[in-house]
N, C-alpha and C. Protein backbone atom coordinates (compact mmCIF):
# COMPACT_ATOMS: atom_id res chain seq x y z
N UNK A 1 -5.38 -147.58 -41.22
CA UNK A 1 -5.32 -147.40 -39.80
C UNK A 1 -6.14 -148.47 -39.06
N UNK A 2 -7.18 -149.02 -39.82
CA UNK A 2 -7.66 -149.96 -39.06
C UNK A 2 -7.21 -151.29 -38.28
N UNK A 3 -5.93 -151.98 -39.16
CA UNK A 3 -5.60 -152.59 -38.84
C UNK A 3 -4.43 -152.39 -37.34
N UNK A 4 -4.28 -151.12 -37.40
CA UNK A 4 -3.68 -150.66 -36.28
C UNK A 4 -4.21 -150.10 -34.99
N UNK A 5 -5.83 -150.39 -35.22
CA UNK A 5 -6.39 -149.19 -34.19
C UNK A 5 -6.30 -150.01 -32.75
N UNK A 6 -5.91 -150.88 -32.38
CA UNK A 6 -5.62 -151.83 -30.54
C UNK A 6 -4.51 -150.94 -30.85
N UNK A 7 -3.15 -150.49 -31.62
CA UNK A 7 -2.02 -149.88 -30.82
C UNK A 7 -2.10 -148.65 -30.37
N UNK A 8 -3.28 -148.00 -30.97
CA UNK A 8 -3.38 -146.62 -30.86
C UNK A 8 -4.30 -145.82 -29.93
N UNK A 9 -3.92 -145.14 -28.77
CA UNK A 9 -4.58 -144.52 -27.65
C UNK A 9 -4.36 -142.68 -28.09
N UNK A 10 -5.55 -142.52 -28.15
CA UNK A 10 -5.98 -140.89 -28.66
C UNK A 10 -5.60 -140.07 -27.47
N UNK A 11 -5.09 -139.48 -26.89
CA UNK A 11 -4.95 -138.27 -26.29
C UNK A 11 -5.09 -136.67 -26.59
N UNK A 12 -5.67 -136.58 -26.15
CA UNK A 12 -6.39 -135.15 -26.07
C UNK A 12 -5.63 -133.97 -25.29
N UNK A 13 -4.78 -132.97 -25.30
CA UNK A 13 -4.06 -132.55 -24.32
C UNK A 13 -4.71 -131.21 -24.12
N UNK A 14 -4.93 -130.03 -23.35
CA UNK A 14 -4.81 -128.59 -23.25
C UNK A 14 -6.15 -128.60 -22.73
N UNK A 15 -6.98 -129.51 -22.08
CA UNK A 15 -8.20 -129.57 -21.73
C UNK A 15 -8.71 -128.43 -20.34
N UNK A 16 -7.00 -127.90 -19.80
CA UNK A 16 -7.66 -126.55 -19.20
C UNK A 16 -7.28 -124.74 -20.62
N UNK A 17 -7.44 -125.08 -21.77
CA UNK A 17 -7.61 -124.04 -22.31
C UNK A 17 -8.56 -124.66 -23.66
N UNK A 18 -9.27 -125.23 -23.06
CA UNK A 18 -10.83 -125.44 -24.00
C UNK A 18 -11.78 -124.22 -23.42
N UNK A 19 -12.40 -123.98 -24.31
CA UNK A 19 -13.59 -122.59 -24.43
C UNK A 19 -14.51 -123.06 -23.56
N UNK A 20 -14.47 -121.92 -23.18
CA UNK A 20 -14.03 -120.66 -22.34
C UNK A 20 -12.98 -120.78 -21.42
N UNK A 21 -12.10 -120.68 -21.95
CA UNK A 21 -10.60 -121.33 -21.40
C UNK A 21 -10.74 -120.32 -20.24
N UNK A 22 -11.39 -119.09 -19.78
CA UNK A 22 -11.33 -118.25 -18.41
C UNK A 22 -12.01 -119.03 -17.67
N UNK A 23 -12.62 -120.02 -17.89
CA UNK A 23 -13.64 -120.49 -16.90
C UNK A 23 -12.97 -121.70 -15.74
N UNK A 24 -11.88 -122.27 -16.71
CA UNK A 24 -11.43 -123.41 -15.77
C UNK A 24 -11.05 -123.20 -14.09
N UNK A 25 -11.70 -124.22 -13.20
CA UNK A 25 -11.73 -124.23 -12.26
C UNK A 25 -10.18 -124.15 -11.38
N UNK A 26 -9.79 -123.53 -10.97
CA UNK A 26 -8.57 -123.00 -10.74
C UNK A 26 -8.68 -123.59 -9.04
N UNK A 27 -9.19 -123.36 -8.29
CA UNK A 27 -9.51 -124.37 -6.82
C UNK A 27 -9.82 -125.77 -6.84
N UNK A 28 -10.79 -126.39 -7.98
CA UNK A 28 -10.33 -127.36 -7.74
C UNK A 28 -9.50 -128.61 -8.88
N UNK A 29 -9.11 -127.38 -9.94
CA UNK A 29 -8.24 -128.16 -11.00
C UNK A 29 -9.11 -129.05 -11.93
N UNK A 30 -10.23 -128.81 -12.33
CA UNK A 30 -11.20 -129.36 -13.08
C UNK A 30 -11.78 -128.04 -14.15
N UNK A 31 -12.52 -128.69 -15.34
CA UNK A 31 -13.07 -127.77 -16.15
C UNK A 31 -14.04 -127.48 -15.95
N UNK A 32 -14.62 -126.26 -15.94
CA UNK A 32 -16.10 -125.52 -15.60
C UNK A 32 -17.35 -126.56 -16.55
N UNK A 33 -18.65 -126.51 -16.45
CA UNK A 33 -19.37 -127.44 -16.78
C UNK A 33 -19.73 -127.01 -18.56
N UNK A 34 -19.14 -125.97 -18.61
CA UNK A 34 -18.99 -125.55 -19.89
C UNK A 34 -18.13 -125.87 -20.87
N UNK A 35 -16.83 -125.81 -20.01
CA UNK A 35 -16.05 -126.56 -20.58
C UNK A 35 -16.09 -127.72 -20.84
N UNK A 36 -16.75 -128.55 -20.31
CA UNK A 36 -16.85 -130.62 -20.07
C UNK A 36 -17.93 -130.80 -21.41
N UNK A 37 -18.77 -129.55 -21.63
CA UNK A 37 -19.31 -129.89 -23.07
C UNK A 37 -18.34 -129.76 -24.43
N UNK A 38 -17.13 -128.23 -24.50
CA UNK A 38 -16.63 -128.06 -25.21
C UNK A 38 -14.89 -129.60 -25.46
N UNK A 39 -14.93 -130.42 -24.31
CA UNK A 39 -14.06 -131.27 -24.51
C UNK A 39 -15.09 -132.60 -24.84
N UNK A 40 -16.35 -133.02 -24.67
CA UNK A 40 -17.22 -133.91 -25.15
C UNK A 40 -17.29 -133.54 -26.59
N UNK A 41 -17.20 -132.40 -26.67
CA UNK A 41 -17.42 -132.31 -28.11
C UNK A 41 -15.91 -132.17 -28.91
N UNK A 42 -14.62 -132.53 -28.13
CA UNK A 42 -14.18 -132.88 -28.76
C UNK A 42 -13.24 -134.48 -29.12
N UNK A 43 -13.53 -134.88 -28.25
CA UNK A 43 -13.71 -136.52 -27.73
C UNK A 43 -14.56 -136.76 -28.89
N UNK A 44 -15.46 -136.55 -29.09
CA UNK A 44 -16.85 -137.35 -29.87
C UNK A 44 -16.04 -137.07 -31.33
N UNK A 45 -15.55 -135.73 -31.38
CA UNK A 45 -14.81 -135.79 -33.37
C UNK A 45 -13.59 -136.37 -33.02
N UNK A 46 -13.06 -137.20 -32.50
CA UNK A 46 -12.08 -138.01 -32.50
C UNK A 46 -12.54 -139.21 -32.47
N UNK A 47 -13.61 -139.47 -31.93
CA UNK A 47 -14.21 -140.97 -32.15
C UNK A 47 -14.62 -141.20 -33.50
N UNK A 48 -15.36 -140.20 -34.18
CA UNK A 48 -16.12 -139.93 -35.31
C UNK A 48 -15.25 -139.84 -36.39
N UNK A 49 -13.68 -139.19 -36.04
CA UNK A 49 -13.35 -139.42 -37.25
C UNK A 49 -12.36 -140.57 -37.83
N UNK A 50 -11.57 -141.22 -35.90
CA UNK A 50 -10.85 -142.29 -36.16
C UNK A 50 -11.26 -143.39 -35.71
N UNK A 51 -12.54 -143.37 -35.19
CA UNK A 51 -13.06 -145.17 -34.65
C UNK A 51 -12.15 -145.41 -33.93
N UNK A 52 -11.67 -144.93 -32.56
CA UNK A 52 -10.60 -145.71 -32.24
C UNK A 52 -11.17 -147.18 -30.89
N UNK A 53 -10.29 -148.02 -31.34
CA UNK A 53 -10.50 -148.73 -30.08
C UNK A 53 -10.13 -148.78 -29.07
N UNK A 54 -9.96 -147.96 -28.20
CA UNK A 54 -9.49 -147.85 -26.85
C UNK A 54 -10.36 -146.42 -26.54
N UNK A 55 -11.04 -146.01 -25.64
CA UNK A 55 -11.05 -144.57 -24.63
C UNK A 55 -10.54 -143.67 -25.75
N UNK A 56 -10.81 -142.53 -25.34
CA UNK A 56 -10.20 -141.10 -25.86
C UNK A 56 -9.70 -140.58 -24.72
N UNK A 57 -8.56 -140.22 -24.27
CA UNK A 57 -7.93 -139.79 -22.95
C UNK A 57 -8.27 -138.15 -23.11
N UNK A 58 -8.43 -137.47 -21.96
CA UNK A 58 -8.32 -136.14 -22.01
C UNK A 58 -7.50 -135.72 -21.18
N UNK A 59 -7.18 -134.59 -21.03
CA UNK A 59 -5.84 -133.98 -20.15
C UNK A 59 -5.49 -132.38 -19.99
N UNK A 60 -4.92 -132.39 -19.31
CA UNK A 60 -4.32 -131.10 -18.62
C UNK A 60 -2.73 -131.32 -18.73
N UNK A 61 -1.59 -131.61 -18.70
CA UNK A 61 -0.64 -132.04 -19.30
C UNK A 61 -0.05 -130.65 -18.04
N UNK A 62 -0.11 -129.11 -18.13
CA UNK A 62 0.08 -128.51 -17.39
C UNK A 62 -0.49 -128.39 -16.16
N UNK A 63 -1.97 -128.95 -15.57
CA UNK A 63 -2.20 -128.75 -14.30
C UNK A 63 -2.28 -130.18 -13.86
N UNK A 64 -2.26 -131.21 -14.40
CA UNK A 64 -1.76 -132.77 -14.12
C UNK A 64 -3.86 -133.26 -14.56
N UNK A 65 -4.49 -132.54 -14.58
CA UNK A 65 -6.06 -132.87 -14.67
C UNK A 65 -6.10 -134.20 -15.51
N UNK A 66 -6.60 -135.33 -14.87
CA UNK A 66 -6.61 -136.09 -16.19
C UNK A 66 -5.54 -137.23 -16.42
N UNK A 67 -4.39 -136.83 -15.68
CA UNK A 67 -3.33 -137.55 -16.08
C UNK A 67 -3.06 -139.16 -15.63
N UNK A 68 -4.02 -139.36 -14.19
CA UNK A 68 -3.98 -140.23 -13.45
C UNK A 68 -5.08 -141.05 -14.35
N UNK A 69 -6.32 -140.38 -14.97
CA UNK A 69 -7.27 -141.46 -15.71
C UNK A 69 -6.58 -142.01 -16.91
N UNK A 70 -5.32 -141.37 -17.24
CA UNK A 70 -5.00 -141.82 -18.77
C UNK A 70 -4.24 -143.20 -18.46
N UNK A 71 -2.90 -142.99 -17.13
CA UNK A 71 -2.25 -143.64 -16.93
C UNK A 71 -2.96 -145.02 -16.58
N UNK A 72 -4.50 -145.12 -15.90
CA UNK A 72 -5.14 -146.28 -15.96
C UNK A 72 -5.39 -146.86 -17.25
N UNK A 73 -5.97 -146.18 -18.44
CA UNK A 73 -6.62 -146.59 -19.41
C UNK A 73 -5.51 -147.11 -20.03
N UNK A 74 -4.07 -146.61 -19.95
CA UNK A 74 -2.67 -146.85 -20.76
C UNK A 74 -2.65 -148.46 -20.15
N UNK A 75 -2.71 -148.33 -18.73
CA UNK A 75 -2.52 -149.98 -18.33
C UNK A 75 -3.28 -150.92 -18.98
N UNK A 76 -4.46 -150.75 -18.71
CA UNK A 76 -5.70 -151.66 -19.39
C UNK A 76 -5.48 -151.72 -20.80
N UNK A 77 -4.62 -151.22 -21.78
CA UNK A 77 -4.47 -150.78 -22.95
C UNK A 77 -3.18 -151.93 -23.26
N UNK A 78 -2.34 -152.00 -22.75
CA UNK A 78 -1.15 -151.95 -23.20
C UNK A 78 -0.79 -153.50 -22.77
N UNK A 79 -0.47 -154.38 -24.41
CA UNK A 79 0.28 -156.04 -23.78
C UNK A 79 0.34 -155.76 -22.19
N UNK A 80 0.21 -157.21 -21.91
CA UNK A 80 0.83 -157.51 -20.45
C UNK A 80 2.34 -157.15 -20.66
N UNK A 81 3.25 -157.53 -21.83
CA UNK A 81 4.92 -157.22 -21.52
C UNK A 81 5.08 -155.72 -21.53
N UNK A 82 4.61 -154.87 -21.57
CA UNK A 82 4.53 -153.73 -21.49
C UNK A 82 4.13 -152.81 -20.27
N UNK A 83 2.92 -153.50 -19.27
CA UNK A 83 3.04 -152.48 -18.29
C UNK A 83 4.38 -152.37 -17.18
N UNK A 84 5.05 -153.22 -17.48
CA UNK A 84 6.00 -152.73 -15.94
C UNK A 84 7.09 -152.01 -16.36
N UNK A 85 7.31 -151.84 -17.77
CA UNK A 85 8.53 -150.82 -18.31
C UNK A 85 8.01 -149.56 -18.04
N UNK A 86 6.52 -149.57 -18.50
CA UNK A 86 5.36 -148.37 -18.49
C UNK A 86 5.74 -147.76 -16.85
N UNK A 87 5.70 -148.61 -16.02
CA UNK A 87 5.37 -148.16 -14.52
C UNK A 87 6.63 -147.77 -14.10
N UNK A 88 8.30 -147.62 -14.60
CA UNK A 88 9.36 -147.62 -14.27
C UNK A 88 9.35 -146.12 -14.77
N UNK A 89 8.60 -145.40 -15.89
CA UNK A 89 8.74 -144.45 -16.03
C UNK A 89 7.93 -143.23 -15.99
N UNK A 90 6.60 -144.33 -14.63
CA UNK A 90 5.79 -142.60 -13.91
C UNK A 90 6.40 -142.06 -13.39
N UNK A 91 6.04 -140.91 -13.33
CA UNK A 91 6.48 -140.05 -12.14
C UNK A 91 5.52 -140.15 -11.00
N UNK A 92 6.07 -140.01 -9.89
CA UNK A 92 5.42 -140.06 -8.48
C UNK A 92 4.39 -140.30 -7.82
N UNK A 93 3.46 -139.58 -8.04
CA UNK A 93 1.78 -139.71 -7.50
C UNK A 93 1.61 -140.45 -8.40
N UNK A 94 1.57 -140.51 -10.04
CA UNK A 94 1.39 -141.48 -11.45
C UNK A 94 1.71 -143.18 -10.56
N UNK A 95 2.62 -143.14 -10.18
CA UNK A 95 3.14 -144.54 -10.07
C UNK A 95 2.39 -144.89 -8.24
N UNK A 96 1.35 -145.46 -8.81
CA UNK A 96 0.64 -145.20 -7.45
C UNK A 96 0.35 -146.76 -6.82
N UNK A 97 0.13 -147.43 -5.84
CA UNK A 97 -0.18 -148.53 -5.66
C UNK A 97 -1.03 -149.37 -6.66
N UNK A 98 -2.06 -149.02 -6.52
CA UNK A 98 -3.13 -149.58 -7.73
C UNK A 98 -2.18 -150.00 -8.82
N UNK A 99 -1.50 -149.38 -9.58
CA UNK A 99 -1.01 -148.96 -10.73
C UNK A 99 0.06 -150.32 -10.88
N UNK A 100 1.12 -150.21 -9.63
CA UNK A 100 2.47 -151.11 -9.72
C UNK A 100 1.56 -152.77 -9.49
N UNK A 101 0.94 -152.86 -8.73
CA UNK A 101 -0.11 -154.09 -8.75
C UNK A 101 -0.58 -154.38 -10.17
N UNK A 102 -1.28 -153.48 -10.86
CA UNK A 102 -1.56 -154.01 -11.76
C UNK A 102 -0.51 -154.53 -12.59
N UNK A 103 0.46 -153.69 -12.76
CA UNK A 103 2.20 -153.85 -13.39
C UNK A 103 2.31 -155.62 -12.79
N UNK A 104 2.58 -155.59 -11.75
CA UNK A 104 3.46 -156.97 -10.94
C UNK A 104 2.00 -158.05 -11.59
N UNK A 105 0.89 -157.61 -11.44
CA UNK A 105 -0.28 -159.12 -11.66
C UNK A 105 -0.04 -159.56 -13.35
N UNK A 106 0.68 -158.51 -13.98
CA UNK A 106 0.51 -158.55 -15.44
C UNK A 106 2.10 -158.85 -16.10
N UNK A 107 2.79 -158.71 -15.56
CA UNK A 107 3.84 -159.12 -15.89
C UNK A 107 3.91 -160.61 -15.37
N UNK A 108 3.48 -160.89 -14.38
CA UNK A 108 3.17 -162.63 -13.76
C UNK A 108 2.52 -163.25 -15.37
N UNK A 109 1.74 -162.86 -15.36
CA UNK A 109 0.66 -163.05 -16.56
C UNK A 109 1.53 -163.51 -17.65
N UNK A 110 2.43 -162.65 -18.08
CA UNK A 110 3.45 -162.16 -19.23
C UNK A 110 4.49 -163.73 -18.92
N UNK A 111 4.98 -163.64 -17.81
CA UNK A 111 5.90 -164.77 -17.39
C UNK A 111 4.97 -166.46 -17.80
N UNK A 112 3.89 -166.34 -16.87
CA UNK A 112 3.01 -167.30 -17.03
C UNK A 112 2.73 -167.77 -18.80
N UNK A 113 2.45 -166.95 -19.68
CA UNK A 113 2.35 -166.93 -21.20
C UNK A 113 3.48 -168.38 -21.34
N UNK A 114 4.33 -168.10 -21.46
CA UNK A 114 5.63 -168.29 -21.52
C UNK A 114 5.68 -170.08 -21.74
N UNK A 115 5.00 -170.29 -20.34
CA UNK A 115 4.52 -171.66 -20.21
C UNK A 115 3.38 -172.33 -20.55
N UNK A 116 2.53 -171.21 -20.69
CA UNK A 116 1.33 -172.30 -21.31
C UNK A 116 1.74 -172.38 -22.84
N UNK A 117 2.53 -172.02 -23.23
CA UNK A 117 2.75 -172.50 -25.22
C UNK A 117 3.37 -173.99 -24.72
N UNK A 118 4.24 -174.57 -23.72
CA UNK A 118 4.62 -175.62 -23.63
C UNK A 118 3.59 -176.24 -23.37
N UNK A 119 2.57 -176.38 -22.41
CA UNK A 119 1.44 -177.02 -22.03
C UNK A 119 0.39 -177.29 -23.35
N UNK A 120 0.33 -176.28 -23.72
CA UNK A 120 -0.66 -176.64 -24.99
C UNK A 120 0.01 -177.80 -25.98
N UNK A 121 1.43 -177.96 -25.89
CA UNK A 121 1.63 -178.69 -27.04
C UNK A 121 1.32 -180.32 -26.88
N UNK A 122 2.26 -181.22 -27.41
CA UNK A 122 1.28 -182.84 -27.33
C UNK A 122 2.24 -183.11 -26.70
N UNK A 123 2.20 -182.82 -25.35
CA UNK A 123 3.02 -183.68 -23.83
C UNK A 123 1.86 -184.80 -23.47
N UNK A 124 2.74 -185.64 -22.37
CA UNK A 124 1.60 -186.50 -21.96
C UNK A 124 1.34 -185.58 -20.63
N UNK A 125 0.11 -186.18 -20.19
CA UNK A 125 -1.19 -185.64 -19.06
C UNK A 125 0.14 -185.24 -18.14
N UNK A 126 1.00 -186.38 -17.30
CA UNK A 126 1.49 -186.32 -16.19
C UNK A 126 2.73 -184.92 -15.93
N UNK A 127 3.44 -184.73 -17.43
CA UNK A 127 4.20 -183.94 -17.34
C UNK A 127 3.56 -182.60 -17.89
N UNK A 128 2.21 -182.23 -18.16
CA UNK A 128 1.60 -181.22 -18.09
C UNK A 128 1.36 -180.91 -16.70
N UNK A 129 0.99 -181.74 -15.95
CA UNK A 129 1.11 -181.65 -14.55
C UNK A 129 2.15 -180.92 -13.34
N UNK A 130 3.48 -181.12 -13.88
CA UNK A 130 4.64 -180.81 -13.69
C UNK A 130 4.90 -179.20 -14.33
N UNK A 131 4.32 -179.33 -15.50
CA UNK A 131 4.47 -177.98 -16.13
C UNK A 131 3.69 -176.77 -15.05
N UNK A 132 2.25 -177.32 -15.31
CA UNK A 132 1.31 -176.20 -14.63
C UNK A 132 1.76 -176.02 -13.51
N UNK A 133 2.61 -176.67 -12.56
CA UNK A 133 3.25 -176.68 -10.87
C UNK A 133 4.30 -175.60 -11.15
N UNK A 134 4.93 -176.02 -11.73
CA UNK A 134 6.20 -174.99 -12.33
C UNK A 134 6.12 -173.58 -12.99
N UNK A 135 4.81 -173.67 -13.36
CA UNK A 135 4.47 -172.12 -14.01
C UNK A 135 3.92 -171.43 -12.97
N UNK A 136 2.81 -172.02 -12.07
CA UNK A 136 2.79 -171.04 -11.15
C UNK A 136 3.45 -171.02 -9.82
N UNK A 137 4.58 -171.89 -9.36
CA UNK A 137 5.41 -171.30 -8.95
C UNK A 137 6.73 -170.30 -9.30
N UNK A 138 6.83 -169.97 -10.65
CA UNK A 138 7.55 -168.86 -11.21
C UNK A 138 6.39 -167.74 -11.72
N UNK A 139 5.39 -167.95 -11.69
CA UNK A 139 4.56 -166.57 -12.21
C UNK A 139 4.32 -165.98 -10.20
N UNK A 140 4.55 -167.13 -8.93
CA UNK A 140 4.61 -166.48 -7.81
C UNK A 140 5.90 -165.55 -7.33
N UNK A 141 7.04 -165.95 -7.71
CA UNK A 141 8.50 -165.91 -7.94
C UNK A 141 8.37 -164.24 -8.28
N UNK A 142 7.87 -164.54 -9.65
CA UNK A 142 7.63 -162.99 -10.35
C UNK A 142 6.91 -162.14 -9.75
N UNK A 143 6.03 -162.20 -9.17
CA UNK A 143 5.50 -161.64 -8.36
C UNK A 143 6.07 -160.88 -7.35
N UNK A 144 6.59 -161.76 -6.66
CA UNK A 144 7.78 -161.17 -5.39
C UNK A 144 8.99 -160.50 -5.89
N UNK A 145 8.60 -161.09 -7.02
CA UNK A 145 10.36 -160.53 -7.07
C UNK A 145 10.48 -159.26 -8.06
N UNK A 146 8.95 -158.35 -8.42
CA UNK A 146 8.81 -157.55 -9.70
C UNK A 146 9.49 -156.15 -8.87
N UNK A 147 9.01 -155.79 -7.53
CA UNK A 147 9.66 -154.59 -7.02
C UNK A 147 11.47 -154.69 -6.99
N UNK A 148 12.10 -155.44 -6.81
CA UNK A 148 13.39 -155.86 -7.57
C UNK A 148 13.46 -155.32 -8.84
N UNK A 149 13.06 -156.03 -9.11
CA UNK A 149 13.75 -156.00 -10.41
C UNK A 149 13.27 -154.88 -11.20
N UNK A 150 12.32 -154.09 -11.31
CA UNK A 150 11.92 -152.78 -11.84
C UNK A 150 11.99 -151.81 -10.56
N UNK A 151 11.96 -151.63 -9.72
CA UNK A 151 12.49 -150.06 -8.73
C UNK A 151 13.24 -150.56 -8.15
C-alpha cells in the first residue's frame, strides 16, 4: 500500500452516529464535544494503522456535516487533470465558487503542463520564447473558456 498511499484519501462516514450517537447536535448539525473525541479517536486509528498521506476526511454523508471539508481536501488531493471532471459531478452548494476556481486555475495548470515538456527540450532560446507566449496565452484561453466547456 505504500507505494499507493498519494492515491488514497481515507474517509470516515456516519460521524453523526459516533458515541453517544444521542448527543449529536441536531440545531446546529455538528457533533457534541463528546463526540469530536470519539471521531479523533477514530481518525488517529486510521492514521496509525494506514499512514496515509493525505487528511483523514470525516463526515455525515446523511446530514451533509463534513462534506464541504472533504470536497476541499479531494481538490488539493487530486492531479490537476482531475479536478474539473471532479467539479462536473458536485452537487449544488458542493460545487461552490471557491471550488470551480480552483477547478478552472488547475486545469490551466494541466493545459499549461502540456507545454512546458516542449520548452524543456533542446530548442533554441528564441523559439522557447515563442513557446512560453503561446502557453500562456492558451492556459488564458482555458481559463475563459473552462465554464464552457464543463457546465
Amino acid at each position: 500500500m505504500l507505494a499507493y498511499q498519494h492515491r488514497v484519501l481515507f474517509v470516515i462516514n456516519q460521524a453523526d452516529k459516533a458515541e453517544p450517537s444521542h448527543e449529536w447536535n441536531i440545531t446546529d448539525n455538528m457533533p457534541s464535544p463528546v463526540q469530536k473525541l470519539t471521531i479523533e479517536a477514530r481518525r488517529g486509528a486510521v492514521r496509525r494503522l494506514f499512514m496515509p498521506h493525505h487528511p483523514v476526511c470525516v463526515v455525515s454523508a446523511r446530514t451533509a456535516w463534513g462534506l464541504d471539508a472533504m470536497v476541499e481536501i479531494m481538490m488539493r488531493c487530486l492531479p490537476d487533470r482531475a479536478t474539473s471532471p471532479l467539479t462536473t459531478q458536485l452537487h449544488g452548494w458542493l460545487c461552490s465558487e471557491p471550488v470551480k476556481k480552483q477547478a478552472r486555475e488547475r486545469f490551466s495548470e494541466a493545459v499549461g503542463k502540456v507545454f512546458d515538456t516542449a520548452e524543456s527540450s533542446f530548442i533554441p532560446a528564441p523559439l522557447k520564447t515563442v513557446i512560453l507566449t503561446v502557453r500562456n496565452t492558451v492556459m488564458s484561453v482555458a481559463r475563459a473558456v473552462w465554464d464552457w466547456i464543463f457546465f
